[in-house]
C-alpha atoms as a PDB file:
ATOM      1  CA  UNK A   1       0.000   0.000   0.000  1.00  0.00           C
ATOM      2  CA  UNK A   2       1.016   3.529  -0.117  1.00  0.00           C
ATOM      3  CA  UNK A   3       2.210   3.748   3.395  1.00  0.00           C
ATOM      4  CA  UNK A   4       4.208   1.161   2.980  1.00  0.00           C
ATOM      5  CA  UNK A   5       6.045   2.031   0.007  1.00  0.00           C
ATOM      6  CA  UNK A   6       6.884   5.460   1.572  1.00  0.00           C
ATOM      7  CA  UNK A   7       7.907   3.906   4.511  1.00  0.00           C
ATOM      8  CA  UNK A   8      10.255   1.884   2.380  1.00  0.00           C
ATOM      9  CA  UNK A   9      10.862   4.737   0.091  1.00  0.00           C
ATOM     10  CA  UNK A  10      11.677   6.595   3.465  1.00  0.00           C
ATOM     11  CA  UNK A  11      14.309   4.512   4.667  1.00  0.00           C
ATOM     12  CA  UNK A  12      16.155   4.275   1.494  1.00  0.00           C
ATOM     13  CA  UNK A  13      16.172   8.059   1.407  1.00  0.00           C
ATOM     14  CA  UNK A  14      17.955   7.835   5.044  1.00  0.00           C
ATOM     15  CA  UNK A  15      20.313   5.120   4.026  1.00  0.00           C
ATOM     16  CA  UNK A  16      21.572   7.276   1.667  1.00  0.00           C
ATOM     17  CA  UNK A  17      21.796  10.102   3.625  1.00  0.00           C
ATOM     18  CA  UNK A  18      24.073   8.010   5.851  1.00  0.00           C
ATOM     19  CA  UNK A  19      25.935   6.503   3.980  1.00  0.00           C
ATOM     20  CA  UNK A  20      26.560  10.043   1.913  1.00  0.00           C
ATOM     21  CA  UNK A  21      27.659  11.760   5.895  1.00  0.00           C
ATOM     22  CA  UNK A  22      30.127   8.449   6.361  1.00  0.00           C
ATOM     23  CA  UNK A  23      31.925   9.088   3.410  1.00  0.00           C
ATOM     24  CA  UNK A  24      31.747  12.907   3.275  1.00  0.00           C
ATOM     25  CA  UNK A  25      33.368  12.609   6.609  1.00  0.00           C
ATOM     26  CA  UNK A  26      36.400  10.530   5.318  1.00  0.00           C
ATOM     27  CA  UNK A  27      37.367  12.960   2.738  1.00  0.00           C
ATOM     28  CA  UNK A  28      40.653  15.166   3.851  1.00  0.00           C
ATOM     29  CA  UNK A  29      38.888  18.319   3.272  1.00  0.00           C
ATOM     30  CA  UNK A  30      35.736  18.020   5.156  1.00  0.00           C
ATOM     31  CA  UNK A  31      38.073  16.725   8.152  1.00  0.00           C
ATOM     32  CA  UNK A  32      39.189  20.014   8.486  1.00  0.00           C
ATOM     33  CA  UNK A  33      35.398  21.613   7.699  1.00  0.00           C
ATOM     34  CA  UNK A  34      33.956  19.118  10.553  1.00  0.00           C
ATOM     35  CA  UNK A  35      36.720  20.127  12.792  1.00  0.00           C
ATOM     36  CA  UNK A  36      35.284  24.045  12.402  1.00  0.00           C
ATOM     37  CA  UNK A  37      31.773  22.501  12.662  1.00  0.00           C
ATOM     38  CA  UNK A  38      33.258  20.641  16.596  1.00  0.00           C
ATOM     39  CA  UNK A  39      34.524  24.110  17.231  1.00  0.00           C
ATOM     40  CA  UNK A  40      31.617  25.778  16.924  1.00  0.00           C
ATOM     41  CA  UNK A  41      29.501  23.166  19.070  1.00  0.00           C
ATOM     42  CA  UNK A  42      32.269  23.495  21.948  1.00  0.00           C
ATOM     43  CA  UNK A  43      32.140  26.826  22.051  1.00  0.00           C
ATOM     44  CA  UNK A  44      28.397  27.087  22.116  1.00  0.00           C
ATOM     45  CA  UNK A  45      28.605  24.563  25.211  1.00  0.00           C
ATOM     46  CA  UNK A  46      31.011  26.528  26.844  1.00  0.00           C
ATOM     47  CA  UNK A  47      28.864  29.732  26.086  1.00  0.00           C
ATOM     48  CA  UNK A  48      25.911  28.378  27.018  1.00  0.00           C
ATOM     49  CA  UNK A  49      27.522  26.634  30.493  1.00  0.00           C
ATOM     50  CA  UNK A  50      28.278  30.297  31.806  1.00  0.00           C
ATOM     51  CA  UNK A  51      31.990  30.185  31.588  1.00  0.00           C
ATOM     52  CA  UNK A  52      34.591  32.168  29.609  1.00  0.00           C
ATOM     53  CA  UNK A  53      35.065  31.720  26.089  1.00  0.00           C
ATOM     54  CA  UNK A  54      38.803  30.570  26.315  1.00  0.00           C
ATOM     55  CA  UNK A  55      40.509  28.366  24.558  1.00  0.00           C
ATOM     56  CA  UNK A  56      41.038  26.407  27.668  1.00  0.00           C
ATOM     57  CA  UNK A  57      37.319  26.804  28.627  1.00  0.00           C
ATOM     58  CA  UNK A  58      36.257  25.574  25.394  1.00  0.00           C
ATOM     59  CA  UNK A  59      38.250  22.243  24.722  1.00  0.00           C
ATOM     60  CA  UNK A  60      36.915  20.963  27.838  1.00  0.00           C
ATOM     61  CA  UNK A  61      33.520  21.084  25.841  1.00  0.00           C
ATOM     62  CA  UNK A  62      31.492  18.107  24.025  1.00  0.00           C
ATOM     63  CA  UNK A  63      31.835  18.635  20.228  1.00  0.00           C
ATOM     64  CA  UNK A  64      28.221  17.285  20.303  1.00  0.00           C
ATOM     65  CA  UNK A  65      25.519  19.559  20.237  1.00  0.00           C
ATOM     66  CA  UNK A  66      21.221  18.854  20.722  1.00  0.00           C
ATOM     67  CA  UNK A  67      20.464  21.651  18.177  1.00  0.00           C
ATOM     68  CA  UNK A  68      23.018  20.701  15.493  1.00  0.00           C
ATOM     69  CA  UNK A  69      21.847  21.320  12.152  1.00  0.00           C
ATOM     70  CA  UNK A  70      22.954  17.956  11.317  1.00  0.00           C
ATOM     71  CA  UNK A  71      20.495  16.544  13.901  1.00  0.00           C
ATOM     72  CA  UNK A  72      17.801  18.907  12.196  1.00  0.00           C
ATOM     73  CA  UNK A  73      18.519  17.142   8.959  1.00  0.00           C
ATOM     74  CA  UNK A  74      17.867  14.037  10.308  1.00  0.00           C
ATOM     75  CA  UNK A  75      15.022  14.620  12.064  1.00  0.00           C
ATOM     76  CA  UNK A  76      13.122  16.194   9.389  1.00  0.00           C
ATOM     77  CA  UNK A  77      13.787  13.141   7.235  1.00  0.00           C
ATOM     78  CA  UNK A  78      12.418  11.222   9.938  1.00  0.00           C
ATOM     79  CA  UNK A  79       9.120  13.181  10.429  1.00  0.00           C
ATOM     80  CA  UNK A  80       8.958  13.895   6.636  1.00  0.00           C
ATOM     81  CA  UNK A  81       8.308   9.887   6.162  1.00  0.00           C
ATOM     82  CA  UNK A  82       5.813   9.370   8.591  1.00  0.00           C
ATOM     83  CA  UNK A  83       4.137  12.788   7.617  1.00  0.00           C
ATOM     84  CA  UNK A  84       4.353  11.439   3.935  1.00  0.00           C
ATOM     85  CA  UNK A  85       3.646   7.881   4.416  1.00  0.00           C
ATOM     86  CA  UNK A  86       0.221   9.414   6.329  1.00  0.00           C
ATOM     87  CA  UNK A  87      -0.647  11.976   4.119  1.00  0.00           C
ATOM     88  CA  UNK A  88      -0.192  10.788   0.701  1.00  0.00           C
ATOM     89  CA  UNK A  89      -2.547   7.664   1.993  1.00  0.00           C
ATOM     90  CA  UNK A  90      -4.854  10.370   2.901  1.00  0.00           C
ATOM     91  CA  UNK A  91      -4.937  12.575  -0.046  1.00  0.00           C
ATOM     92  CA  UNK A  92      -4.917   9.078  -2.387  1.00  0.00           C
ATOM     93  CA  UNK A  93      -8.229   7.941  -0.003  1.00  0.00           C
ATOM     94  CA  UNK A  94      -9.947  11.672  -0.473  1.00  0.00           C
ATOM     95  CA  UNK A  95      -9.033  11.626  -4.478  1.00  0.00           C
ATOM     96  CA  UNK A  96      -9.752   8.364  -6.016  1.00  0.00           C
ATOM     97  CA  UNK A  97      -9.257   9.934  -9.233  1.00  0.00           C
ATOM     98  CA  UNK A  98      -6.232  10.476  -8.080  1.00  0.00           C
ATOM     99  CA  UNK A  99      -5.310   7.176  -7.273  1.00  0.00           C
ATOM    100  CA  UNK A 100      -6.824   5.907 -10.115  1.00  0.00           C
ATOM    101  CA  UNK A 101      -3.862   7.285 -12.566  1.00  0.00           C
ATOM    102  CA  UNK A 102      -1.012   6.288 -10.494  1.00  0.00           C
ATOM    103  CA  UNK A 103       2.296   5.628 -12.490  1.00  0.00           C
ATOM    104  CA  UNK A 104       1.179   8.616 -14.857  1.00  0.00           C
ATOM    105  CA  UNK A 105       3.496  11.888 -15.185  1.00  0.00           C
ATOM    106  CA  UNK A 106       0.363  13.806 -13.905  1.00  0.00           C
ATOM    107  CA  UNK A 107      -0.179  11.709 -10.639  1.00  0.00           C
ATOM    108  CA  UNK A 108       3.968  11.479  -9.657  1.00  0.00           C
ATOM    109  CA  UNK A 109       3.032  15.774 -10.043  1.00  0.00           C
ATOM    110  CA  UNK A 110       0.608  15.834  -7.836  1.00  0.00           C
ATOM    111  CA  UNK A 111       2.553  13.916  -5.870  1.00  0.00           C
ATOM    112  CA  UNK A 112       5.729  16.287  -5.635  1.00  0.00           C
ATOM    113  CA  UNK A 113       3.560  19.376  -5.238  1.00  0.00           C
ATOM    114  CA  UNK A 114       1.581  17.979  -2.411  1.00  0.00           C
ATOM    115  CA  UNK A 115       4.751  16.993  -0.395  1.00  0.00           C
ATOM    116  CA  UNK A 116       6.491  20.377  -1.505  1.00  0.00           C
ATOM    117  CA  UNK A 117       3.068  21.882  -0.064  1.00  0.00           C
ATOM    118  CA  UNK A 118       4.145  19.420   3.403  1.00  0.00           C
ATOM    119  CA  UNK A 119       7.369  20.902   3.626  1.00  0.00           C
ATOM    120  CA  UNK A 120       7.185  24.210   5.425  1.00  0.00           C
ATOM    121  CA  UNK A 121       4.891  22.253   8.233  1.00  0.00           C
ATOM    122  CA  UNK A 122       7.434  19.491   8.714  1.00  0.00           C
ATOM    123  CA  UNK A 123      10.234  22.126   9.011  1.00  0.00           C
ATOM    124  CA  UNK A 124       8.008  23.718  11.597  1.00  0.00           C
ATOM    125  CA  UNK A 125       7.611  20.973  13.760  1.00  0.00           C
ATOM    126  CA  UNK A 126      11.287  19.495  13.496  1.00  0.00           C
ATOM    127  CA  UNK A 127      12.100  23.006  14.299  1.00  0.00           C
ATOM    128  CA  UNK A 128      10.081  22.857  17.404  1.00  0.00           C
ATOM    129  CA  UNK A 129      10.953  19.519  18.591  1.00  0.00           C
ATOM    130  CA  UNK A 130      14.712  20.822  18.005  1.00  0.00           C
ATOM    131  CA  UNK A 131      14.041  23.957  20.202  1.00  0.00           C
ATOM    132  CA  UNK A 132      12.574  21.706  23.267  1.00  0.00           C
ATOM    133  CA  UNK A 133      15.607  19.351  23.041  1.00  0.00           C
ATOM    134  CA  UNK A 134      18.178  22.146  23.595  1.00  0.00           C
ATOM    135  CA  UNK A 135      15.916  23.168  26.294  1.00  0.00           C
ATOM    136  CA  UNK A 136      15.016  20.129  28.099  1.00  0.00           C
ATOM    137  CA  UNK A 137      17.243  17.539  29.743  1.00  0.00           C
ATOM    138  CA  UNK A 138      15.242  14.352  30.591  1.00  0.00           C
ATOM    139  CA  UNK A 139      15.063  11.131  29.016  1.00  0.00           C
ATOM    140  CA  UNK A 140      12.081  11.796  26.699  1.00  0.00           C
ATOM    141  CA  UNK A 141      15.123  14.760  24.748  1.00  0.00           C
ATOM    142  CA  UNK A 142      17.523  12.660  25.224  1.00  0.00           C
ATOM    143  CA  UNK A 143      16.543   9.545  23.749  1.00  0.00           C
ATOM    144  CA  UNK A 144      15.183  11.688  20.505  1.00  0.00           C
ATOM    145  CA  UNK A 145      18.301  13.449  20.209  1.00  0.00           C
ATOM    146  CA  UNK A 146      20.412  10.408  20.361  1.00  0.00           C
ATOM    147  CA  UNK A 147      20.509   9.667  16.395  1.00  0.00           C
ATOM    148  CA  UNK A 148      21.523  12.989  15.837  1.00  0.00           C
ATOM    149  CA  UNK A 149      24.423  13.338  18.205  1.00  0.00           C
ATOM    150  CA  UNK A 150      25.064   9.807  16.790  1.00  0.00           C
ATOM    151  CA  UNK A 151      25.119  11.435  13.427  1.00  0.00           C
ATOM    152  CA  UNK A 152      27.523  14.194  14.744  1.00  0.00           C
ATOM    153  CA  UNK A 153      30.556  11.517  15.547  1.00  0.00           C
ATOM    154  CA  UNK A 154      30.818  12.020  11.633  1.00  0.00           C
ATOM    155  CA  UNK A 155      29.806  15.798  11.123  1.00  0.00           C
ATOM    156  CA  UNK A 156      32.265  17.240  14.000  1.00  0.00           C
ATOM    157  CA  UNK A 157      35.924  16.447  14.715  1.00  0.00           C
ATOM    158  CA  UNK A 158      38.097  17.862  17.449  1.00  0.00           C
ATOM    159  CA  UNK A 159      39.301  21.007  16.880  1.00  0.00           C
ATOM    160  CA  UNK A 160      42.643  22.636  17.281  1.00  0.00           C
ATOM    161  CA  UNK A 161      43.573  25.637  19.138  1.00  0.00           C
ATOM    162  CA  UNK A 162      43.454  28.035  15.962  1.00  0.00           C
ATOM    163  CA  UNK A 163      40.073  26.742  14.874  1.00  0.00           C
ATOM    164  CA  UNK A 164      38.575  26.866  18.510  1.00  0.00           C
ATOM    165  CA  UNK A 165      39.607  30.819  18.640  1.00  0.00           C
ATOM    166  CA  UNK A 166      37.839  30.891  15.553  1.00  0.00           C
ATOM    167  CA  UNK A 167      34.690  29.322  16.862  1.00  0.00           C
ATOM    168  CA  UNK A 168      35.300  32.028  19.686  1.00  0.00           C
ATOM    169  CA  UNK A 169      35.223  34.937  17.622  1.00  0.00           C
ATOM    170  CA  UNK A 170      32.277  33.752  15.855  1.00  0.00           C
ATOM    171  CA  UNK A 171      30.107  33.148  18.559  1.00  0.00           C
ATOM    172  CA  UNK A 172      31.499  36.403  19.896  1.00  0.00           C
ATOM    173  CA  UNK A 173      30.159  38.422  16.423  1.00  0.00           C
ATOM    174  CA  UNK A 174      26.979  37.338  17.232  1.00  0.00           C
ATOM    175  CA  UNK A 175      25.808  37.397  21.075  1.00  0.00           C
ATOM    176  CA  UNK A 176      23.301  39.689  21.850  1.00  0.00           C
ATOM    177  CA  UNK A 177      23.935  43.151  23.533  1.00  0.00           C
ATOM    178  CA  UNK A 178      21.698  42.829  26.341  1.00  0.00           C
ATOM    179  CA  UNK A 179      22.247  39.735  28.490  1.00  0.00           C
ATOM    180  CA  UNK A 180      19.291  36.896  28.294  1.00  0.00           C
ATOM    181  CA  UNK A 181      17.962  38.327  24.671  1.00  0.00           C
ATOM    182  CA  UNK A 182      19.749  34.769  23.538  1.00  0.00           C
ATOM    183  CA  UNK A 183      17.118  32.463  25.587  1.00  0.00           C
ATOM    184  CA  UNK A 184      15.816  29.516  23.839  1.00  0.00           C
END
């Protein structure tokens, strides 16, 4: 049925996405870029911990972040599929016409537009659910945040010294003026 073959067509979709970080992560050059990406997340710890952004300070930080883009990614592939998998079942139950001309240009369309028309609430939620991670600390967060710091023992690397001051002076550039303007 329709769910299933987005469920399936979901976790191909994933497997690829994995298997595209693992690799990307080998490569010499994105060493270095996921060695940035581990300085940013340290400093942000060490930021949002209440101590001084030093060097020092910072390298005693988890390169692992809840809010990591990367874990974004993953988690709106995640609630993309089941939103999908629902949905399209819906829409296909609603329009039988609809159903009726599957395999046709016109129907794969439909198709397309209707999960392009998905997106922007599937963003929305993963962006929420994101937002109450980084805020929360119980087992509920923790356990959905788990594949995505997972995910980030490929994304982030340890830093040196010179890209940690960088991570510094970037998180520097953009804290707010007034003190607590930053809460999530």
């Amino acid at each position: 049925g329709t769910v299933g073959l987005n469920l399936v067509e979901g976790l191909v979709r994933m497997v690829i996405f994995m298997v595209y970080m693992l690799l990307v992560s080998r490569m010499a050059e994105m060493k270095r870029v996921f060695a940035y990406h581990g300085a940013e997340h340290k400093t942000i710890r060490c930021y949002e911990a209440g101590l001084e952004l030093t060097v020092e300070n910072v390298k005693e930080q988890t390169r692992k972040h809840p809010r990591c883009g990367t874990s974004f990614l993953l988690v709106v592939m995640v609630i993309s599929i089941l939103v999908f998998s629902v949905a399209s079942s819906g829409l296909l139950s609603a329009v039988p016409a609809l159903a009726a001309m599957r395999g046709t240009f016109l129907y794969r369309l439909v198709m397309i537009l209707f999960k392009l028309l998905l997106l922007p609430l599937i963003v929305g939620v993963t962006y929420e659910i994101n937002r109450w991670c980084g805020r929360k600390d119980n087992a509920i967060t923790r356990a959905m945040s788990a594949p995505g710091m997972w995910l980030q023992n490929f994304t982030t690397n340890e830093p040196d010294d010179s890209m940690i001051e960088v991570g510094i002076a970037a998180v520097q550039a953009v804290l707010p003026e007034v003190e607590g303007q930053d809460a999530w």
